[in-house]
C-alpha atoms as a PDB file:
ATOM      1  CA  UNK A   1      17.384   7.101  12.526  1.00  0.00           C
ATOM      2  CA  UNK A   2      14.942   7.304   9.553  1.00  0.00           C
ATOM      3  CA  UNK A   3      13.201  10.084   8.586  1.00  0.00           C
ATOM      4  CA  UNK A   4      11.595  11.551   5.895  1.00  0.00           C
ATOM      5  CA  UNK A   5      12.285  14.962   4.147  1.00  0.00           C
ATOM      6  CA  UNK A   6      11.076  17.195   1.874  1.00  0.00           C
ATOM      7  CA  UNK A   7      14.079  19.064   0.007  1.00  0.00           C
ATOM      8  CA  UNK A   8      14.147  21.401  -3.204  1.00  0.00           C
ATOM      9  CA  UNK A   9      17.338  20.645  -5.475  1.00  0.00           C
ATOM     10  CA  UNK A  10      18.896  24.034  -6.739  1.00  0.00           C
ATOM     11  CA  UNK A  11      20.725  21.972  -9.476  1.00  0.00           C
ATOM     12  CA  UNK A  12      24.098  21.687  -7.263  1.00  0.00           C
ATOM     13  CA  UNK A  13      22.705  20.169  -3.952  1.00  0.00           C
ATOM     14  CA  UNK A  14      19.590  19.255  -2.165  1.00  0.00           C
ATOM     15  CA  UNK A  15      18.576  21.941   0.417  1.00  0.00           C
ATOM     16  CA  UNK A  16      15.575  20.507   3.168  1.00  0.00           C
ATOM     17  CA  UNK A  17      12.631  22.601   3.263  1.00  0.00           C
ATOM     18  CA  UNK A  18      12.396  22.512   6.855  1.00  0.00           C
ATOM     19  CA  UNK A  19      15.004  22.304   9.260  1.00  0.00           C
ATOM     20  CA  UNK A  20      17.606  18.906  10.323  1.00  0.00           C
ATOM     21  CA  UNK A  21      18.577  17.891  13.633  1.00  0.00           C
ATOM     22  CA  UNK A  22      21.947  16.650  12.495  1.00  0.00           C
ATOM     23  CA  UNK A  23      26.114  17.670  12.890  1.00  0.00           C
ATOM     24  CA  UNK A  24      27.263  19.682  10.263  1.00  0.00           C
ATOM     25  CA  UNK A  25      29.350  17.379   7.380  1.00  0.00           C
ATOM     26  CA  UNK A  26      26.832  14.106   9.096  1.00  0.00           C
ATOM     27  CA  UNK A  27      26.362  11.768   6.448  1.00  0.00           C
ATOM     28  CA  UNK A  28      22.954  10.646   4.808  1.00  0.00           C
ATOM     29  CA  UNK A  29      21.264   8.581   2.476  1.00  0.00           C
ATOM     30  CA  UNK A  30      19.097  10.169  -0.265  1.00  0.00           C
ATOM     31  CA  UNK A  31      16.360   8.811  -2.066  1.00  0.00           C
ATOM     32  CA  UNK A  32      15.288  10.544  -4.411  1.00  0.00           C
ATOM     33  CA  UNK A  33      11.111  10.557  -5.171  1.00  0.00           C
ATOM     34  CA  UNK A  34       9.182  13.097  -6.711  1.00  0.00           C
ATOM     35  CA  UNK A  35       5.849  14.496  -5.784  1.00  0.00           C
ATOM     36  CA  UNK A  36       2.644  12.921  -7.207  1.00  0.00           C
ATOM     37  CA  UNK A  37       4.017   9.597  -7.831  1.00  0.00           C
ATOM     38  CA  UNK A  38       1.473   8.322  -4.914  1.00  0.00           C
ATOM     39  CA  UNK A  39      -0.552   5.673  -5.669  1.00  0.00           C
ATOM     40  CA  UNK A  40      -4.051   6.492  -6.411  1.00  0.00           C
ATOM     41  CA  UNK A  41      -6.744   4.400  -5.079  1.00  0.00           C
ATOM     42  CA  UNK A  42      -8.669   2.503  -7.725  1.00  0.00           C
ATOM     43  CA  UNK A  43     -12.446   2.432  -7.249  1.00  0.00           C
ATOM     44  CA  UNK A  44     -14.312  -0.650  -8.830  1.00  0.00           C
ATOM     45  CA  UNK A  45     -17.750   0.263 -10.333  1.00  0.00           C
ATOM     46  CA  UNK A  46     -20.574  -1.692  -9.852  1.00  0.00           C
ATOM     47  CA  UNK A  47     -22.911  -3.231 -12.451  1.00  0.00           C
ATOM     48  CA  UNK A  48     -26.279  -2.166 -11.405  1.00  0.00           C
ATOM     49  CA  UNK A  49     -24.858   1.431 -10.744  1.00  0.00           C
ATOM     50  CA  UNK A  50     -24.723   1.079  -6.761  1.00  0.00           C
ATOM     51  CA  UNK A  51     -22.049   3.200  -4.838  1.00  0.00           C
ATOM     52  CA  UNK A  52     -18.271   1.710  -6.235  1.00  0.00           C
ATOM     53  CA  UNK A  53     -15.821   0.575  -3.895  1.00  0.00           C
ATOM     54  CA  UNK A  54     -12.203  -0.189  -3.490  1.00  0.00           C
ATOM     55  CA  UNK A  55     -10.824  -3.985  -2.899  1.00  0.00           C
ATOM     56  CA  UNK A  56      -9.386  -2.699   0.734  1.00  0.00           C
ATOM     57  CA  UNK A  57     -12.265  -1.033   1.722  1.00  0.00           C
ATOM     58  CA  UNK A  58     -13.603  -4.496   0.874  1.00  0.00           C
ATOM     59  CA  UNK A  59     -11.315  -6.826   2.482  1.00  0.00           C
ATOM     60  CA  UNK A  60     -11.479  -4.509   5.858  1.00  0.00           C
ATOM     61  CA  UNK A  61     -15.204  -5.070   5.632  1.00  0.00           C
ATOM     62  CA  UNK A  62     -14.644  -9.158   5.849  1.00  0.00           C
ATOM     63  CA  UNK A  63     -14.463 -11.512   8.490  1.00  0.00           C
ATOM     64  CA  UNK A  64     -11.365 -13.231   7.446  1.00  0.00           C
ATOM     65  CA  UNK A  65     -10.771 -14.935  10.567  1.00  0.00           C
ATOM     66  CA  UNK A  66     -10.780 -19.258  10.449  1.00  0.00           C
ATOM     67  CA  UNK A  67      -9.720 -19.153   6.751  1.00  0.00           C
ATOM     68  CA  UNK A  68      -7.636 -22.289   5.820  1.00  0.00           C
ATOM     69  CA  UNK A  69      -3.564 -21.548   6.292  1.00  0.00           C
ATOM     70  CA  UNK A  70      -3.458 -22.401   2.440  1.00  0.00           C
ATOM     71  CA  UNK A  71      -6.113 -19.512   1.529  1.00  0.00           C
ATOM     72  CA  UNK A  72      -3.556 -17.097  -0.275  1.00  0.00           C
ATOM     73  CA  UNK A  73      -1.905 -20.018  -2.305  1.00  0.00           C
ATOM     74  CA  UNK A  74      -4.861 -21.257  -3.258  1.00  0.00           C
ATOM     75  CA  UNK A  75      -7.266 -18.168  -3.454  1.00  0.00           C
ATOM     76  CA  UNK A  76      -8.804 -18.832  -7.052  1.00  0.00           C
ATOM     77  CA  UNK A  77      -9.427 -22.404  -6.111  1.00  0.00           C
ATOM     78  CA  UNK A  78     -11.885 -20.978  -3.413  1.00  0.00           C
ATOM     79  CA  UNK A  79     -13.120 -18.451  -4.932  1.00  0.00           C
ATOM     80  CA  UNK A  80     -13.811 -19.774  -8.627  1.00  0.00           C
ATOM     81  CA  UNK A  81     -13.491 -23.580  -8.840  1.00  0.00           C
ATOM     82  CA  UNK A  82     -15.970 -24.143  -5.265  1.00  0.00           C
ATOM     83  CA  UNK A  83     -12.652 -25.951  -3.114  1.00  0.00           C
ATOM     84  CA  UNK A  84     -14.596 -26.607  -0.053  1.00  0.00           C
ATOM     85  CA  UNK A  85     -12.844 -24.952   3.168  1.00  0.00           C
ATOM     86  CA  UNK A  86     -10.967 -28.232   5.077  1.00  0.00           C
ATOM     87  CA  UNK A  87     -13.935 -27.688   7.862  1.00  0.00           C
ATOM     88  CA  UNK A  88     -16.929 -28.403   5.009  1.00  0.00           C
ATOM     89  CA  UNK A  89     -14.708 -31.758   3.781  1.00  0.00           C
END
């Protein structure tokens, strides 16, 4: 089972801030994050001062269906050096 937790530590043990559905003296595995180490999303802004975007707002955006099996190895080869797609050989 895998679940996640909030707790507050009183500076001898970790006490859950809601309640646990587990045997007293059960054993568990702690891993300890603090709050606001989220990652923030990144917005790109545009030259010509249109709306900015994010790169996953982006790539949801694309048709990335029929790419070549080799498109993440080879992605600045596509992109920047104009490596035709194997269909336009």
């Amino acid at each position: 089972m895998e679940k996640t937790v909030d707790a507050t530590y009183d500076g001898e043990v970790f006490r859950p801030d809601e309640p646990v559905n587990l045997e007293v003296n059960t054993k568990v595995r702690v891993l300890i994050e603090q709050p606001g180490n989220e990652l923030e999303l990144k917005f790109a802004k545009k030259k010509n001062g249109g709306k900015p975007y994010a790169f996953f707002e982006f790539a949801r955006s694309a048709n990335l269906e029929g790419l070549p099996s080799d498109f993440s190895e080879n992605l600045d080869d596509y992109l920047y050096h104009g490596k035709p797609f194997p269909d336009e050989e």
